[in-house]
C-alpha atoms as a PDB file:
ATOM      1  CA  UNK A   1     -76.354 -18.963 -11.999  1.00  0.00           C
ATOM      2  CA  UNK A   2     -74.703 -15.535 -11.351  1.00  0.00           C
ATOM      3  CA  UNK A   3     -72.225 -16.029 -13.673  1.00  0.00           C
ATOM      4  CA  UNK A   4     -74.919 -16.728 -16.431  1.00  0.00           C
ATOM      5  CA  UNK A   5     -77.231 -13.606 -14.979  1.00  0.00           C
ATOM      6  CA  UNK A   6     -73.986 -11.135 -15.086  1.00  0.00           C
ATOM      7  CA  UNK A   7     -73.407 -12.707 -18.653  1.00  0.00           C
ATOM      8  CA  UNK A   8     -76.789 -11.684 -19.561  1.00  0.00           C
ATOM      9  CA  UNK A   9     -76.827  -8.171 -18.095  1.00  0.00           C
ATOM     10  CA  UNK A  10     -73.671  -7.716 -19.810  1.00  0.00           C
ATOM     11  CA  UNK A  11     -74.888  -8.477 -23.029  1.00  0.00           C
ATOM     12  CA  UNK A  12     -78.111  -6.812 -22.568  1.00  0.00           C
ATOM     13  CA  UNK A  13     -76.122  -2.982 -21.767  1.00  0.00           C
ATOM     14  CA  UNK A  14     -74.152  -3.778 -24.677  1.00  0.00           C
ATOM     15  CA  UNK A  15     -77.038  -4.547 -27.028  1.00  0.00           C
ATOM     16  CA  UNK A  16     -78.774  -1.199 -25.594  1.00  0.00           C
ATOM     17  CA  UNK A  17     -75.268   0.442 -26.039  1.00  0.00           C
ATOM     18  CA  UNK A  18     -75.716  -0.986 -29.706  1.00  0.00           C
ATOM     19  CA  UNK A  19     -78.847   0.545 -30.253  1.00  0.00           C
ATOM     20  CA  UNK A  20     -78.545   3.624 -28.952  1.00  0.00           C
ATOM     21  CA  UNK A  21     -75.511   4.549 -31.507  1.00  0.00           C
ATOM     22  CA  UNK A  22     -76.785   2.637 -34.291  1.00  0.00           C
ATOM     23  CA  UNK A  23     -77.537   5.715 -36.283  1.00  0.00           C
ATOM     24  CA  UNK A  24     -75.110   8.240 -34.896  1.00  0.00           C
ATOM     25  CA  UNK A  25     -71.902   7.620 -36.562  1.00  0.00           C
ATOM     26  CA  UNK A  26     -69.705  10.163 -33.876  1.00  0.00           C
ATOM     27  CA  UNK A  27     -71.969   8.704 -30.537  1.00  0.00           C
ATOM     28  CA  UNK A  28     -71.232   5.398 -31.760  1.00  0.00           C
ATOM     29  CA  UNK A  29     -67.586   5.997 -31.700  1.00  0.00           C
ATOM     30  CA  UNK A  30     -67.381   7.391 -28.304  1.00  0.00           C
ATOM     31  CA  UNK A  31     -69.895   4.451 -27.354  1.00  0.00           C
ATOM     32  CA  UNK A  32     -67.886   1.535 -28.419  1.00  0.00           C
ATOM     33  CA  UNK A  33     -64.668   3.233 -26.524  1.00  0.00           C
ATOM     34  CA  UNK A  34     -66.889   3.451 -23.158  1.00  0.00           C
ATOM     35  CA  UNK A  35     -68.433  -0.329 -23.647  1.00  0.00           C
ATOM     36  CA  UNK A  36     -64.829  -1.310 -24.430  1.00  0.00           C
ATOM     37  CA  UNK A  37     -63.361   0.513 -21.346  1.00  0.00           C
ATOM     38  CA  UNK A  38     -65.924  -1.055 -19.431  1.00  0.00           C
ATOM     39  CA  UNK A  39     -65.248  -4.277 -20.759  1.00  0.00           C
ATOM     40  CA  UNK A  40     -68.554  -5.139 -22.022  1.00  0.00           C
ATOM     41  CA  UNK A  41     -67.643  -5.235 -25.385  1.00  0.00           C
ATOM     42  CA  UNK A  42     -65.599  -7.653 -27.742  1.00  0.00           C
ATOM     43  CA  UNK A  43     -66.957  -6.069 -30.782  1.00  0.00           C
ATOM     44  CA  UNK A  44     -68.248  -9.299 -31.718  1.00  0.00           C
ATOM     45  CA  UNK A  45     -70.115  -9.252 -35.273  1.00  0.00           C
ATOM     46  CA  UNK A  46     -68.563  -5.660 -35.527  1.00  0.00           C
ATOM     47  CA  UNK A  47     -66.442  -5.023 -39.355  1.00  0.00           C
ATOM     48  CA  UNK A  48     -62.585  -4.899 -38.438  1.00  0.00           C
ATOM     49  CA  UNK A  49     -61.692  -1.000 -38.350  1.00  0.00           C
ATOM     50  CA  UNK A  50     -65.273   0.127 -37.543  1.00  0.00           C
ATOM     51  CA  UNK A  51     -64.022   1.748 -33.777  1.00  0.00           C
ATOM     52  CA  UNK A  52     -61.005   3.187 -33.370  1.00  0.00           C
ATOM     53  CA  UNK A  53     -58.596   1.152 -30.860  1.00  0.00           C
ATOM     54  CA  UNK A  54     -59.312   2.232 -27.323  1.00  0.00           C
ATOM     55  CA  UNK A  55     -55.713   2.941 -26.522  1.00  0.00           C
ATOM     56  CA  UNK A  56     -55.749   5.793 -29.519  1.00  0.00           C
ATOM     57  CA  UNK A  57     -59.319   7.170 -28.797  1.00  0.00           C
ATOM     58  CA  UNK A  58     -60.271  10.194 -27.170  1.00  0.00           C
ATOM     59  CA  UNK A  59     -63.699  10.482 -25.855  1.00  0.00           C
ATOM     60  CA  UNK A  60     -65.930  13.524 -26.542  1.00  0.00           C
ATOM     61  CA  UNK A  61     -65.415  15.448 -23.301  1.00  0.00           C
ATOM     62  CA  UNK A  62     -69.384  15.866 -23.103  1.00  0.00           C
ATOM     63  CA  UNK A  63     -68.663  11.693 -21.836  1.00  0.00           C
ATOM     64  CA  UNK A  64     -67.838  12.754 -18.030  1.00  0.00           C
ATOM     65  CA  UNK A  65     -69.621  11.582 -14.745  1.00  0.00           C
ATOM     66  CA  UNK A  66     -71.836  14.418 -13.594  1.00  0.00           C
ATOM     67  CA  UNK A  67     -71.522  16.627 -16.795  1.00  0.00           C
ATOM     68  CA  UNK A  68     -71.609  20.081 -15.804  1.00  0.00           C
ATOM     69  CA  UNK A  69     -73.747  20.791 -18.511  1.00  0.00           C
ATOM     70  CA  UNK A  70     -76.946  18.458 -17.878  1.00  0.00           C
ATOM     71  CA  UNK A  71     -76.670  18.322 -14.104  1.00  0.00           C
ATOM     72  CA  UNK A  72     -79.582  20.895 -13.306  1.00  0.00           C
ATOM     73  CA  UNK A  73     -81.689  18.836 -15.963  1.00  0.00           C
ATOM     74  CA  UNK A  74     -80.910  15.211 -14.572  1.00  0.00           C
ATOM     75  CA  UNK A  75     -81.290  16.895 -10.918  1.00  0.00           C
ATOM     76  CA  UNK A  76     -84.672  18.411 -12.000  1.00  0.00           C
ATOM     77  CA  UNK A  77     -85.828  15.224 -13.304  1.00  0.00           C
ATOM     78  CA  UNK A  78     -85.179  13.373 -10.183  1.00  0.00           C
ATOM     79  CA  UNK A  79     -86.986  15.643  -8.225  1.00  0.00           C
ATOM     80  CA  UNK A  80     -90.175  15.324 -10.289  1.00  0.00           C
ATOM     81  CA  UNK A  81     -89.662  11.400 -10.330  1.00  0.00           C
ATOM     82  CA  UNK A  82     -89.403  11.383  -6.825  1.00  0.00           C
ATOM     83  CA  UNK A  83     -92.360  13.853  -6.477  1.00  0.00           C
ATOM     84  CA  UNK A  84     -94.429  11.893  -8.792  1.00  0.00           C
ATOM     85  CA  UNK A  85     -93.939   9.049  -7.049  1.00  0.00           C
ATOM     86  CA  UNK A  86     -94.620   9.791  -3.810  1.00  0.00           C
ATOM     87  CA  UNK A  87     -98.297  11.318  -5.101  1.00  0.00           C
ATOM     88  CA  UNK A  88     -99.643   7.486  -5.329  1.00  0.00           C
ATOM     89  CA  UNK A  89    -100.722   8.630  -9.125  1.00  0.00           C
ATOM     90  CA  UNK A  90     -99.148   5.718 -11.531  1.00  0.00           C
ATOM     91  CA  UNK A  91    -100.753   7.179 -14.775  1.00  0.00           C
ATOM     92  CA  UNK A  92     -98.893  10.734 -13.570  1.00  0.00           C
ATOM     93  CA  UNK A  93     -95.908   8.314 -12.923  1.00  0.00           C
ATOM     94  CA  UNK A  94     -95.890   6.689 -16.202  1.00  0.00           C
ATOM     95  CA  UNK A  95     -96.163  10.123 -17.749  1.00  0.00           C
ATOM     96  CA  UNK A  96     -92.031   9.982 -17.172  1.00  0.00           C
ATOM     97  CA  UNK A  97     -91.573   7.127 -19.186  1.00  0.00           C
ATOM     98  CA  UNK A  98     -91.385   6.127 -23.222  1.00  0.00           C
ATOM     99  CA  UNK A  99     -93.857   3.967 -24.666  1.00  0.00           C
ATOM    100  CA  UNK A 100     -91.321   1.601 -25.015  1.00  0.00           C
ATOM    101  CA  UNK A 101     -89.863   1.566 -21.551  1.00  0.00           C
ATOM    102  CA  UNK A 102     -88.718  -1.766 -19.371  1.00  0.00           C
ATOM    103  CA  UNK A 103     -88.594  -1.669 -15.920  1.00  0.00           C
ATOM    104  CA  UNK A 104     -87.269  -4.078 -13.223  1.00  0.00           C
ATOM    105  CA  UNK A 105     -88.740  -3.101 -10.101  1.00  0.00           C
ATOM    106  CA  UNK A 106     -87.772  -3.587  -6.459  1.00  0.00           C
ATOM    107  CA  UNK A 107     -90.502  -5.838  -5.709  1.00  0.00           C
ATOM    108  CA  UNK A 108     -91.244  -7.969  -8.510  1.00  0.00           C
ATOM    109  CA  UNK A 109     -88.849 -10.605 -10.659  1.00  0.00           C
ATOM    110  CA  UNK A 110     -91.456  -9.287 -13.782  1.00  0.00           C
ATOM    111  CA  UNK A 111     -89.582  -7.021 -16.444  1.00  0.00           C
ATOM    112  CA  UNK A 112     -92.274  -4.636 -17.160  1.00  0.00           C
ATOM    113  CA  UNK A 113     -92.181  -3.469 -20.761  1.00  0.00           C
ATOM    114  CA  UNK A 114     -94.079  -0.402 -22.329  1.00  0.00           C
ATOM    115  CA  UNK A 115     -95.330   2.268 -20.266  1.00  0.00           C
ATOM    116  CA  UNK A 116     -99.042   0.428 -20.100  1.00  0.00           C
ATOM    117  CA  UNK A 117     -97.676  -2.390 -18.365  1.00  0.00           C
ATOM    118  CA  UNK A 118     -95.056  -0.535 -16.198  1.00  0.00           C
ATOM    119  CA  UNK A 119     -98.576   1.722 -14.260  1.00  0.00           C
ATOM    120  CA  UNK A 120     -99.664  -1.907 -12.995  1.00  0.00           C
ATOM    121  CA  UNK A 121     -95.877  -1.938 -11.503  1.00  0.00           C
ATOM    122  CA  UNK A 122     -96.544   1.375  -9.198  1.00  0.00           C
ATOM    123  CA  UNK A 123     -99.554   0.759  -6.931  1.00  0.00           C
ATOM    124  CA  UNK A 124     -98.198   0.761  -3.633  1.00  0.00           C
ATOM    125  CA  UNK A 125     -98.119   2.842  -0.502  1.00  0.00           C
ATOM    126  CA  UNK A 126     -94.671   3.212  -0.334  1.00  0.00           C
ATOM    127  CA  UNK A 127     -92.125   6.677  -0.201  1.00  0.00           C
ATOM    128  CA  UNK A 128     -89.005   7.322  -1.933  1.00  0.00           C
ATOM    129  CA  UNK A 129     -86.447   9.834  -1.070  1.00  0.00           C
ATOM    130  CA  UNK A 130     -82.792   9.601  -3.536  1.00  0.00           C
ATOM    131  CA  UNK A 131     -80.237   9.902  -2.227  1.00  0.00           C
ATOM    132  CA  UNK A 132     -76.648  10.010  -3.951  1.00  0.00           C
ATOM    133  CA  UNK A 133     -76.389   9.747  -8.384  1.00  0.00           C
ATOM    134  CA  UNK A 134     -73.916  10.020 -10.611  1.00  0.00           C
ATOM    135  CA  UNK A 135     -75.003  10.636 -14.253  1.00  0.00           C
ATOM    136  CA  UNK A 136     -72.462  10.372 -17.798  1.00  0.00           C
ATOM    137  CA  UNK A 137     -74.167  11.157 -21.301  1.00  0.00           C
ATOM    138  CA  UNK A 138     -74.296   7.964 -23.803  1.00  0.00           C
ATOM    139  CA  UNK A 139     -75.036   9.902 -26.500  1.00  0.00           C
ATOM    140  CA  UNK A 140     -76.928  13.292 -27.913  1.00  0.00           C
ATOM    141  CA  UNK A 141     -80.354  13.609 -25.855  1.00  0.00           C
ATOM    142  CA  UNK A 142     -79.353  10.012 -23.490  1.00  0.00           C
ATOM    143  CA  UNK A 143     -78.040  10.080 -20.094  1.00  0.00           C
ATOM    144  CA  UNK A 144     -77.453   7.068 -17.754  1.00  0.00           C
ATOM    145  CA  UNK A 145     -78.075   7.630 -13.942  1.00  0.00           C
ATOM    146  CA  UNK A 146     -76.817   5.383 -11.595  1.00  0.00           C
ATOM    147  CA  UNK A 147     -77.631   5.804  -7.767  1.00  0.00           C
ATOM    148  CA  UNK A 148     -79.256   4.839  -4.752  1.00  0.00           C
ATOM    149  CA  UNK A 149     -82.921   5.706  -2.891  1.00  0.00           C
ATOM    150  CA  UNK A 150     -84.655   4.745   0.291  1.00  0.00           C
ATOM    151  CA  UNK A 151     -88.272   3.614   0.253  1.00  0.00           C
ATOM    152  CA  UNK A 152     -90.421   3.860   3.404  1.00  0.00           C
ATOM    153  CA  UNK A 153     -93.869   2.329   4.321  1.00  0.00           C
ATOM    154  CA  UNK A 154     -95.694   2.150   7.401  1.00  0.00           C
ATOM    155  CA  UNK A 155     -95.829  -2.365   8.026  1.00  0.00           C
ATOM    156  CA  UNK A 156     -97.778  -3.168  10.654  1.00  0.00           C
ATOM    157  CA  UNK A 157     -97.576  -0.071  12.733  1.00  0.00           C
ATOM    158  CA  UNK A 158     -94.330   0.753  12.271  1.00  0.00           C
ATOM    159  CA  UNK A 159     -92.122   3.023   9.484  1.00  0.00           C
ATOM    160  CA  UNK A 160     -89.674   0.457   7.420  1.00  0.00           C
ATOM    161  CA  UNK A 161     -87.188   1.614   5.249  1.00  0.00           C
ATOM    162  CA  UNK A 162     -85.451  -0.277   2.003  1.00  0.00           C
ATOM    163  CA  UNK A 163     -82.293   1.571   0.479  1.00  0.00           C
ATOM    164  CA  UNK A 164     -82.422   0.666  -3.108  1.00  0.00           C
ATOM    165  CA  UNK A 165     -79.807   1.143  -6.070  1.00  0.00           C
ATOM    166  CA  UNK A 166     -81.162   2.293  -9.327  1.00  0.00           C
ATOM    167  CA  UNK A 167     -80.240   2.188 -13.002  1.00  0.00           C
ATOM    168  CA  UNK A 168     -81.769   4.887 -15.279  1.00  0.00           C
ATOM    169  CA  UNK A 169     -81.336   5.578 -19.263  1.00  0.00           C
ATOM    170  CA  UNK A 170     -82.909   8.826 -19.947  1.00  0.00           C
ATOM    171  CA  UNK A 171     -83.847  10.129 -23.453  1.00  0.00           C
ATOM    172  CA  UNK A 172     -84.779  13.350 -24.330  1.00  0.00           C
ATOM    173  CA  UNK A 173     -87.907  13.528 -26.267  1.00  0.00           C
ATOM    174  CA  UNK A 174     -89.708  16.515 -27.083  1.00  0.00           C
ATOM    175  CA  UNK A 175     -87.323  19.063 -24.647  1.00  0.00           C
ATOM    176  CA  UNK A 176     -88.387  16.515 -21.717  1.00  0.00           C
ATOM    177  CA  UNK A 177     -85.940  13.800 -19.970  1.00  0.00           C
ATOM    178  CA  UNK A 178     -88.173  10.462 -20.167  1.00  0.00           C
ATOM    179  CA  UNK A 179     -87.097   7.207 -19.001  1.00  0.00           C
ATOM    180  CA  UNK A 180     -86.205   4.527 -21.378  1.00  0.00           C
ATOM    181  CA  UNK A 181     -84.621   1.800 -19.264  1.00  0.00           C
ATOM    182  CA  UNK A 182     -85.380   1.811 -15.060  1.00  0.00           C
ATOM    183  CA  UNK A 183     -83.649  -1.242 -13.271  1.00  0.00           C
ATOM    184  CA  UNK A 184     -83.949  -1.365  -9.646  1.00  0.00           C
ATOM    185  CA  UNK A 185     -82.716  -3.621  -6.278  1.00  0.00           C
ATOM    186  CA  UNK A 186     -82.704  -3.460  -2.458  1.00  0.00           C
ATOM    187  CA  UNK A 187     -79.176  -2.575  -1.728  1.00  0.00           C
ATOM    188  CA  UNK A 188     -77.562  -5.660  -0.688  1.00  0.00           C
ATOM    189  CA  UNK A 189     -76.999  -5.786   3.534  1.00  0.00           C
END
């Protein structure tokens, strides 16, 4: 089972690696070398000499974790996330997100997909506070943040906190970071 789960995310990043690049010839360069050093990609059903070999590629230097660059952006974001959130508003929360988002919340198995069905996600009474991120670019105006959070809710009387990991693409649309992709877990004990 969580070999064939692993198998799936894998292909699923890769596919959304795909498709992200698909119509930038230089991003899709400097994508395949990052799936390939992260050994998500085989380059199946790829033409022979589309990539360059990783061993002779140099990635675009804009490809760090925590670009200089975008750092105040991706921080900025967070904070209104995180703000946004903790209001209780879900149509302000959605706001944040593409019409063509998917989510996999904390507390639900559901993948939520499109930004209608992700505001029947958010409708509890629950905090968040983030904590630590890292962010790399994936290509022109797309980010990926990884990190973690802690949720808090008052259960019976009494404050209970879950630290969480989460996944975020980000896409810049119109000058403003939305989310495209938002996968999150309780962090394993």
């Amino acid at each position: 089972m969580v070999d064939n789960v692993r198998d799936t995310v894998s292909l699923y990043l890769l596919r959304l690696t795909w498709l992200l690049a698909l119509s930038m010839d230089k991003e899709k360069r400097d994508l395949a070398a990052l799936s390939q050093a992260a050994g998500l990609a085989d380059n199946s059903g790829v033409a022979e000499g589309a990539f360059p070999a990783p061993s002779t590629y140099q990635p675009d230097s804009r490809f760090v974790v925590n670009n200089e660059a975008l750092l105040p952006d991706i921080r900025e974001f967070l904070g209104l996330w995180e703000r946004t959130f903790n209001t209780h508003a879900p149509d302000r929360l959605v706001a944040l997100y593409t019409d063509d988002a998917m989510l996999h919340g904390t507390s639900s198995a559901k993948l939520y997909i499109g930004a209608k069905e992700i505001g029947t996600y958010f409708h509890g009474s629950a905090t968040v506070k983030m904590d630590v991120w890292h962010s790399v670019v994936l290509a022109h105006n797309v980010s990926l943040v990884v990190g973690s959070y802690v949720f808090s809710q008052l259960w019976k009387g009494h404050q209970v906190t879950t630290p969480a990991r989460f996944t975020f693409v980000l896409r810049r649309q119109d000058g403003e970071w939305k989310i495209v992709h938002h996968h999150s877990s309780a962090t394993p004990a």
